[in-house]
Protein backbone atom coordinates (compact mmCIF):
# COMPACT_ATOMS: atom_id res chain seq x y z
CA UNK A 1 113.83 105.10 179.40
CA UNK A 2 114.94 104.33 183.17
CA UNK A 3 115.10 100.50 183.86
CA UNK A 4 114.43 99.79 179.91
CA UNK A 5 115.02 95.72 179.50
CA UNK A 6 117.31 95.30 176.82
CA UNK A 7 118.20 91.49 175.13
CA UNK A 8 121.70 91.20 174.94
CA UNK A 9 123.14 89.09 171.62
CA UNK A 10 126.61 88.31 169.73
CA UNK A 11 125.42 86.89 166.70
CA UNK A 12 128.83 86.02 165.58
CA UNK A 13 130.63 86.33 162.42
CA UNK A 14 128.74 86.48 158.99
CA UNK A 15 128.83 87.57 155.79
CA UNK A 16 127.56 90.90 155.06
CA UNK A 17 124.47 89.97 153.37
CA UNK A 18 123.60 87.45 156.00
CA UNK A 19 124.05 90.04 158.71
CA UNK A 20 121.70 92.68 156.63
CA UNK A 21 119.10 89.96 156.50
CA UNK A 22 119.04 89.62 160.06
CA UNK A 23 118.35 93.29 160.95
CA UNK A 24 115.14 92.77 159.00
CA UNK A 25 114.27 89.73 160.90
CA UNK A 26 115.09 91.17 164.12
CA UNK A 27 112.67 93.84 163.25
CA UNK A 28 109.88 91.96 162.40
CA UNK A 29 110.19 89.73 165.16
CA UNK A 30 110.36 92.79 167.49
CA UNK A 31 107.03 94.09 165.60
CA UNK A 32 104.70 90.69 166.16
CA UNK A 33 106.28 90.84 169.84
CA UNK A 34 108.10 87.59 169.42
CA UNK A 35 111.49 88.91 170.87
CA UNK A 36 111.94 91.94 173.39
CA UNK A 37 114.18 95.03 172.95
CA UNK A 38 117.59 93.91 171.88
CA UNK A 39 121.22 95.35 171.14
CA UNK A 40 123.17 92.76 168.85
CA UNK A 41 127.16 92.88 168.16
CA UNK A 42 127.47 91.89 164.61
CA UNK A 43 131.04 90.61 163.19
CA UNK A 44 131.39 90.86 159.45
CA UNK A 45 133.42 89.08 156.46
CA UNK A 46 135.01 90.94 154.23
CA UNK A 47 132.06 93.30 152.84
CA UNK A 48 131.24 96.63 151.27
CA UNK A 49 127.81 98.22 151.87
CA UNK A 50 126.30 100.74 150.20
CA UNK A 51 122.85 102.89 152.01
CA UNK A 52 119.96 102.03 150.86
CA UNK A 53 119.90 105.03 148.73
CA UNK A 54 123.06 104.95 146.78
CA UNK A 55 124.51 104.30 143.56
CA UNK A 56 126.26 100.87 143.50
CA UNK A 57 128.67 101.06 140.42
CA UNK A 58 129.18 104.76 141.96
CA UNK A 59 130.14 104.10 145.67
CA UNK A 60 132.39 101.07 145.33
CA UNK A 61 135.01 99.14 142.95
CA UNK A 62 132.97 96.89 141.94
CA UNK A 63 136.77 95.04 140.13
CA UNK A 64 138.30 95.66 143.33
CA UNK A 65 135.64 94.19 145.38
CA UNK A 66 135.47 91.16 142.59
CA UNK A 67 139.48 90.33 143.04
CA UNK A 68 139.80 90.97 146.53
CA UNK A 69 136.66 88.73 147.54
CA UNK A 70 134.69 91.18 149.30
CA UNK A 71 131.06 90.69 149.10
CA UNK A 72 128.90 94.04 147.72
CA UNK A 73 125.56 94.66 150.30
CA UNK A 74 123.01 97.16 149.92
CA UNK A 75 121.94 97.93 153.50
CA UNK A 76 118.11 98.96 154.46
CA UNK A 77 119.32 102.07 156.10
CA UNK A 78 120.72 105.58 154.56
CA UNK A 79 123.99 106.79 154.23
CA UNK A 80 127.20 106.04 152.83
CA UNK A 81 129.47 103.59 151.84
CA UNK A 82 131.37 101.89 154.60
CA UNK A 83 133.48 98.48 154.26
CA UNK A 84 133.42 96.45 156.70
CA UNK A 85 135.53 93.13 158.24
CA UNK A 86 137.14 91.37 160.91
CA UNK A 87 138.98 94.28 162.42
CA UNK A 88 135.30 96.45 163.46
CA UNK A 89 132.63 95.56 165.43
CA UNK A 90 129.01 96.20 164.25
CA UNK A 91 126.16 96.88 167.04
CA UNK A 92 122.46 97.22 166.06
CA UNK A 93 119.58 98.54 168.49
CA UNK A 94 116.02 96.95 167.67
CA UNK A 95 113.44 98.68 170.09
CA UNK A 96 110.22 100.36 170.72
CA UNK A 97 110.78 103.65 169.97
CA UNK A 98 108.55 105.10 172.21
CA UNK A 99 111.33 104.36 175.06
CA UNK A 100 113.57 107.28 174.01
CA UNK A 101 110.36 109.61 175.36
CA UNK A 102 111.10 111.81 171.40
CA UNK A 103 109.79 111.16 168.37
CA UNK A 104 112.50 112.50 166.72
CA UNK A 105 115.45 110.41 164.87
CA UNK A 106 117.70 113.33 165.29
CA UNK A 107 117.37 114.08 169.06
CA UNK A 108 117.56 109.79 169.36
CA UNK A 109 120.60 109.71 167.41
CA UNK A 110 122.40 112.37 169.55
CA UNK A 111 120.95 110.29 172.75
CA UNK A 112 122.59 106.82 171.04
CA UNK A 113 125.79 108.61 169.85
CA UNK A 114 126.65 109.90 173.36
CA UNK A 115 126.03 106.55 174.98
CA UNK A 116 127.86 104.86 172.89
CA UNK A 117 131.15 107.14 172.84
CA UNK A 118 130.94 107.74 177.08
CA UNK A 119 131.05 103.57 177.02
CA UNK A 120 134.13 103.81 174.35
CA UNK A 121 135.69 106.24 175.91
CA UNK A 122 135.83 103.82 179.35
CA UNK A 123 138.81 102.24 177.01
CA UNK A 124 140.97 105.34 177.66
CA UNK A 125 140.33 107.42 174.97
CA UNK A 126 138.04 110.73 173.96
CA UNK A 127 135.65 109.85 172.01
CA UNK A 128 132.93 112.83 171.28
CA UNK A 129 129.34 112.80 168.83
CA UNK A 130 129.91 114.69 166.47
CA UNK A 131 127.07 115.20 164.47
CA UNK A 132 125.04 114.47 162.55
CA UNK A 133 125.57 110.60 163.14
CA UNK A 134 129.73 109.96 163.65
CA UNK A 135 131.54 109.45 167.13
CA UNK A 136 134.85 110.92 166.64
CA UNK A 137 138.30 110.82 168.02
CA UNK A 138 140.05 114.09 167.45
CA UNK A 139 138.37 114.64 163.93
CA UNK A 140 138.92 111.53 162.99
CA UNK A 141 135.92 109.32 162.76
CA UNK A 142 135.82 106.10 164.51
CA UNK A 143 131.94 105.25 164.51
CA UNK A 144 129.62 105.66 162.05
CA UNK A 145 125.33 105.17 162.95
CA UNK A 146 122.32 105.59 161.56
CA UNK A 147 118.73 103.92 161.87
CA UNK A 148 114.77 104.54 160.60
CA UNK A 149 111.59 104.09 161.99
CA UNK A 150 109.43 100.90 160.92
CA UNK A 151 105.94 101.93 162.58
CA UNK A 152 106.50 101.80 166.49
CA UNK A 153 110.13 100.38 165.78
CA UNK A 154 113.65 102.12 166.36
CA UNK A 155 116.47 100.04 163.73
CA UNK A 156 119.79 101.68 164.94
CA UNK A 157 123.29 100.62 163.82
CA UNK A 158 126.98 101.80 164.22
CA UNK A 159 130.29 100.38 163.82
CA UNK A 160 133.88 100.60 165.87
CA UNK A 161 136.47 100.87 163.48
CA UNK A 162 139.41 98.32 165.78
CA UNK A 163 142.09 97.73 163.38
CA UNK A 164 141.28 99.01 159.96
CA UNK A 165 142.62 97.52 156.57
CA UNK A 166 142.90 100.80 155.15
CA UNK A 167 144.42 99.05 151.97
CA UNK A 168 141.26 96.96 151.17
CA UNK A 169 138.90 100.43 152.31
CA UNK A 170 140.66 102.79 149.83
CA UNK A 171 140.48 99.85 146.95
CA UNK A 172 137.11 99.16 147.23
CA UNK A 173 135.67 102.72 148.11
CA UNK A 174 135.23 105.32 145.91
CA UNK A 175 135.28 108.13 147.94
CA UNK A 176 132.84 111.22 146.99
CA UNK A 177 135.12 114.70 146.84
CA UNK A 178 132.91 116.44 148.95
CA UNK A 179 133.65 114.37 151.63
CA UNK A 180 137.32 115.03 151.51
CA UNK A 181 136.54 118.67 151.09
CA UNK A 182 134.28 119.02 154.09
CA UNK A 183 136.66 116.85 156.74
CA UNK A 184 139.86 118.91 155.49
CA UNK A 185 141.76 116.00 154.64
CA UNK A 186 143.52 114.09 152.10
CA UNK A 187 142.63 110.40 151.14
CA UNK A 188 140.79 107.67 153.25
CA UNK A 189 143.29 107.33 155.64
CA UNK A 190 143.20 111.47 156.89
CA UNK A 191 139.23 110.64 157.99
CA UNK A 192 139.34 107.58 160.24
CA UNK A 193 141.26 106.46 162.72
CA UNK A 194 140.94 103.02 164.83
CA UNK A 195 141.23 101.79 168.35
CA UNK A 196 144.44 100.68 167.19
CA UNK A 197 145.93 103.90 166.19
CA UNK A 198 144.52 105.62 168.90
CA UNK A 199 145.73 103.12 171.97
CA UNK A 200 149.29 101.25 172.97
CA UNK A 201 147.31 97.93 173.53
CA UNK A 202 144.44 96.83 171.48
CA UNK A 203 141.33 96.07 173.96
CA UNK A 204 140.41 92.42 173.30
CA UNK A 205 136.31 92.20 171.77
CA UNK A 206 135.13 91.00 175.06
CA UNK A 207 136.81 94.51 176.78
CA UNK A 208 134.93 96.51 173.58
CA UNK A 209 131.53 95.07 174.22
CA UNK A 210 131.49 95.51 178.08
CA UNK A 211 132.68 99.16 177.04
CA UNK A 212 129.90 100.14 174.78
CA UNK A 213 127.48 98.21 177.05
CA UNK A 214 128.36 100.44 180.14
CA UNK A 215 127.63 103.61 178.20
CA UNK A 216 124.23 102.66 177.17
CA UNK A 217 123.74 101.42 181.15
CA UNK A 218 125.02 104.44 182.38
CA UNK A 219 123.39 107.16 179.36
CA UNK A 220 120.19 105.75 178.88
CA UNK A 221 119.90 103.61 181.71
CA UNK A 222 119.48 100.11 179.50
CA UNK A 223 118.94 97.27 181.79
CA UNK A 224 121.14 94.57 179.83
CA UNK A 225 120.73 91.00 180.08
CA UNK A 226 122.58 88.67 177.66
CA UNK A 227 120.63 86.41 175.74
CA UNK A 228 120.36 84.40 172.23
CA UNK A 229 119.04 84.36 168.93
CA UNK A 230 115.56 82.53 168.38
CA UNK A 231 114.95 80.31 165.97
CA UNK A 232 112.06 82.47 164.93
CA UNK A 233 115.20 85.31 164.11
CA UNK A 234 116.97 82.54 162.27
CA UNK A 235 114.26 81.31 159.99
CA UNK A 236 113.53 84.60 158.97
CA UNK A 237 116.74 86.45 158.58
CA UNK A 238 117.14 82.48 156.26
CA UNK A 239 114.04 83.90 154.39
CA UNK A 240 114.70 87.70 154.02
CA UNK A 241 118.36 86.27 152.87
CA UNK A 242 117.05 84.09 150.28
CA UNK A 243 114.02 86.32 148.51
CA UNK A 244 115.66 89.78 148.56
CA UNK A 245 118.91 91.19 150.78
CA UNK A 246 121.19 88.20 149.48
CA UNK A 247 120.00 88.37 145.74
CA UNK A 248 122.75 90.31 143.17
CA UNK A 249 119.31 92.12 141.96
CA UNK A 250 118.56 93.69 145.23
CA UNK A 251 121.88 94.86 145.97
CA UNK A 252 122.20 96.40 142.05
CA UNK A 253 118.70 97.98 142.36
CA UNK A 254 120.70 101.08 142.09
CA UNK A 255 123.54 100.72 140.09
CA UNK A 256 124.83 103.71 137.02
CA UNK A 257 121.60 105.05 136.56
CA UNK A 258 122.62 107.56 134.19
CA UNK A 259 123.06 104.65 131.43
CA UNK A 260 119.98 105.70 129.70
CA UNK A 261 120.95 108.76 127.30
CA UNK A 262 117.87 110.44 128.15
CA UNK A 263 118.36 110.37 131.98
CA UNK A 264 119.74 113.94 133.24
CA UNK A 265 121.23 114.59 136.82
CA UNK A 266 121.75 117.17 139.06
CA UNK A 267 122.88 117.44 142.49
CA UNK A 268 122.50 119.48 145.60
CA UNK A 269 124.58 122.19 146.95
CA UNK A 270 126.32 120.02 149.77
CA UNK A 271 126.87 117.31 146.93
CA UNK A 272 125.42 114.22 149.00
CA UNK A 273 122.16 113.84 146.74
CA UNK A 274 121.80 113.17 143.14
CA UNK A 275 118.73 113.67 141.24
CA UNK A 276 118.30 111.33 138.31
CA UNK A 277 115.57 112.77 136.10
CA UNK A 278 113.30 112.35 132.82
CA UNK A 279 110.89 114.29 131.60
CA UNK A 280 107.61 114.35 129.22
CA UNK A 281 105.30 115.92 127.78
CA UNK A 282 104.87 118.57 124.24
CA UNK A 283 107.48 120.95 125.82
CA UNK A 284 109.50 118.57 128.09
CA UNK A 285 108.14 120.25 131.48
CA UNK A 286 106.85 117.65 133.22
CA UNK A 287 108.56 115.46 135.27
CA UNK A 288 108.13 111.49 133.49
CA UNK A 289 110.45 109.58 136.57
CA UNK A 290 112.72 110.84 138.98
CA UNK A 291 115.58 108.80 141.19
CA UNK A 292 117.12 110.66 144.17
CA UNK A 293 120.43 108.79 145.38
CA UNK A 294 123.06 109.75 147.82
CA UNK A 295 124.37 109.38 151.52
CA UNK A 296 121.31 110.49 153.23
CA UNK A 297 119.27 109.77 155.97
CA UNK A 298 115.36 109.57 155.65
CA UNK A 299 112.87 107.55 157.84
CA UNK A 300 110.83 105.73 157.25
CA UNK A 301 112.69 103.90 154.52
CA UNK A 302 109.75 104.28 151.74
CA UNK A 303 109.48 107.44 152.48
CA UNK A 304 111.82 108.47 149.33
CA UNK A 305 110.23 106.22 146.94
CA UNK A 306 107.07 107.54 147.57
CA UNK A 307 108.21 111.32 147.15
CA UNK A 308 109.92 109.81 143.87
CA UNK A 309 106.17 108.52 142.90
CA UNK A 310 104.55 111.85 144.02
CA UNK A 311 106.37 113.90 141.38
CA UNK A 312 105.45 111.71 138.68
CA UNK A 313 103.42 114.48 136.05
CA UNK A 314 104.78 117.35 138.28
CA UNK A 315 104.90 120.43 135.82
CA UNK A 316 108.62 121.29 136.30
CA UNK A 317 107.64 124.87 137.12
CA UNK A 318 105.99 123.49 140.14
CA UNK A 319 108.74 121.23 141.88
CA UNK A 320 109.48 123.43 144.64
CA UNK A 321 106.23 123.61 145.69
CA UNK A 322 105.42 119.95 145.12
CA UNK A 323 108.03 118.94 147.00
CA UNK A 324 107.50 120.76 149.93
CA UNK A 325 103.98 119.83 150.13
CA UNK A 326 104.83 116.16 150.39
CA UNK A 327 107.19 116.93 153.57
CA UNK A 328 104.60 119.37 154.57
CA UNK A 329 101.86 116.70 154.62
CA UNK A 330 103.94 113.55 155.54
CA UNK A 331 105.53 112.48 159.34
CA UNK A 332 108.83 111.81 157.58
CA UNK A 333 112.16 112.61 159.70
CA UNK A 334 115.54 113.62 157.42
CA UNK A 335 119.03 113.71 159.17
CA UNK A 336 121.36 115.17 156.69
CA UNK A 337 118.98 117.27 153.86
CA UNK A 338 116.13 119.48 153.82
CA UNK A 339 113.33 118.90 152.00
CA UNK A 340 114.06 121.97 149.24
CA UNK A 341 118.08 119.92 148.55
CA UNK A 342 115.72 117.35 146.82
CA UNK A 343 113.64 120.12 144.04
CA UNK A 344 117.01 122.15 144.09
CA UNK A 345 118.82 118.85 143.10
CA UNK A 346 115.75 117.89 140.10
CA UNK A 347 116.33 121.64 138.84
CA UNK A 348 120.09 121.14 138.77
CA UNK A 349 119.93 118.62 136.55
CA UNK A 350 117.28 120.41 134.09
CA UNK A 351 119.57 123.69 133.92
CA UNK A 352 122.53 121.45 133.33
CA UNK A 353 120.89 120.47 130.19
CA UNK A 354 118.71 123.68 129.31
């Protein structure tokens, strides 16, 4: 990881959709070798995204996002919902992955995490990973991250919450009660804090970016050197923009899946994963289609679709088992669930209607 060349970008500010379709560019760019190892800052419109795994018409107000013209994105990594605008910064990592020496997304997060609060805490405050993925200030959350493999290639992202609109964040996020339950306090506003509330003078973006850089210079020994997009990025983040991330389909792929009045659902201890469930068969004991939702955290991204098409038939007697041996026979890395949360969360939702 010593001397690691790192391209340096500011891809300046876009709308969230735009900025989505540009990590998938980056990536495949970085894959055919057309563009080296690069860290991006990204600077967002008004947006709300939702992980790749989640529940649109669950995680957000989808009125409130409507009146207050903030766009709706469905990111290609886990997690929860986060809204996003003018007042944080975004940063993305698009690398080899073999240049973190693990092949672990857990021991690579801590490594990112602690580079990335030593550089923000050059700005005169203490900022700590906490984990499994936030950088925090005192409890308080000011950096959220998370990333997947794509073959060889390391997608990271965080945020730096500057000067949060906490009025637009707690309209247009519904907040899950576990959540407030597990960080002990009350509303939106007891979770986060900002640069803002935290220092007497605001750093300007330039003072934020040399920040964060230093940490990943000093942590992981980066060697940075600022560059610029490629037209090759451009005319495929134009392309990803256009056939998927920046349609209204893609971004409602998951949206109130419990329409159907056949659909049951059960969730997991920790209440971060649903299950969304129907079943077949003479005596209704075999799984017909299951959807798993929630803020998590698996790599690579197909990962969960494909356990979702390996328990299709499953006898429901058999779940536990089943699922395990997917895990069992799969190289799939999980962050915030084990692989028994996902059976336990299936056989919620049958006893809920047994």
């Amino acid at each position: 990881m010593m001397g690691s060349k790192v391209r340096v970008i500011d891809s300046g500010l876009r709308a969230g959709r735009e900025n989505i379709a540009l990590d998938l560019a980056m990536v495949e760019a970085r894959q055919a070798g057309d563009i080296p190892d690069s860290f991006r800052f990204i600077h967002f419109k008004p947006c709300a995204l939702v992980g790749r795994h989640q529940d649109l018409a669950q995680e957000l107000n989808l009125d409130a996002c409507k009146t207050r013209d903030v766009q709706t994105v469905r990111r290609v990594t886990g997690g929860g919902a986060i809204y996003m605008d003018e007042g944080q910064l975004g940063w993305s990592l698009v690398c080899d992955r073999g240049i973190f020496g693990t092949p672990s997304l857990t021991e690579i997060t801590e490594k990112i995490c602690k580079a990335a609060a030593a550089g923000l805490s050059l700005l005169g405050i203490k900022a700590a990973f906490r984990p499994r993925n936030d950088i925090e200030i005192g409890g308080k959350k000011i950096s959220g991250t998370g990333g997947y493999f794509d073959d060889n290639i390391l997608m990271f992202q965080g945020t730096i919450i500057i000067d949060s609109n906490t009025d637009n964040m707690r309209a247009v996020l519904n907040v899950p009660a576990h959540k407030l339950t597990k960080h002990d306090a009350d509303g939106v506003e007891g979770r986060v804090t900002s640069l803002a509330a935290e220092l007497a003078d605001v750093p300007s973006m330039e003072q934020i970016q040399d920040a964060l850089l230093s940490g990943f210079r000093s942590e992981l020994g980066f060697d940075l050197e600022w560059g610029k997009l490629t037209t090759t990025e451009e005319k495929l983040a134009s392309r990803h923009h256009e056939e998927e991330i920046g349609t209204d389909e893609f971004v409602a792929e998951i949206s109130d899946p419990a329409r159907a009045s056949d659909i049951m659902c059960g969730t997991n201890k920790a209440g971060n994963l649903k299950a969304y469930v129907r079943v077949e068969g003479n005596l209704n004991n075999r799984v017909r289609e299951v959807l798993f939702v929630g803020d998590i955290f698996i790599t690579p991204p197909r990962a969960l679709m494909d356990l979702e098409a390996f328990l299709r038939g499953a006898l429901l007697d058999d779940i536990e088992v089943r699922t395990q041996e997917y895990f069992d026979d799969a190289d799939i890395g999980l962050l915030s669930v084990q692989p028994s949360e996902f059976s336990d969360a299936i056989l919620a939702a049958i006893k809920e209607t047994a």
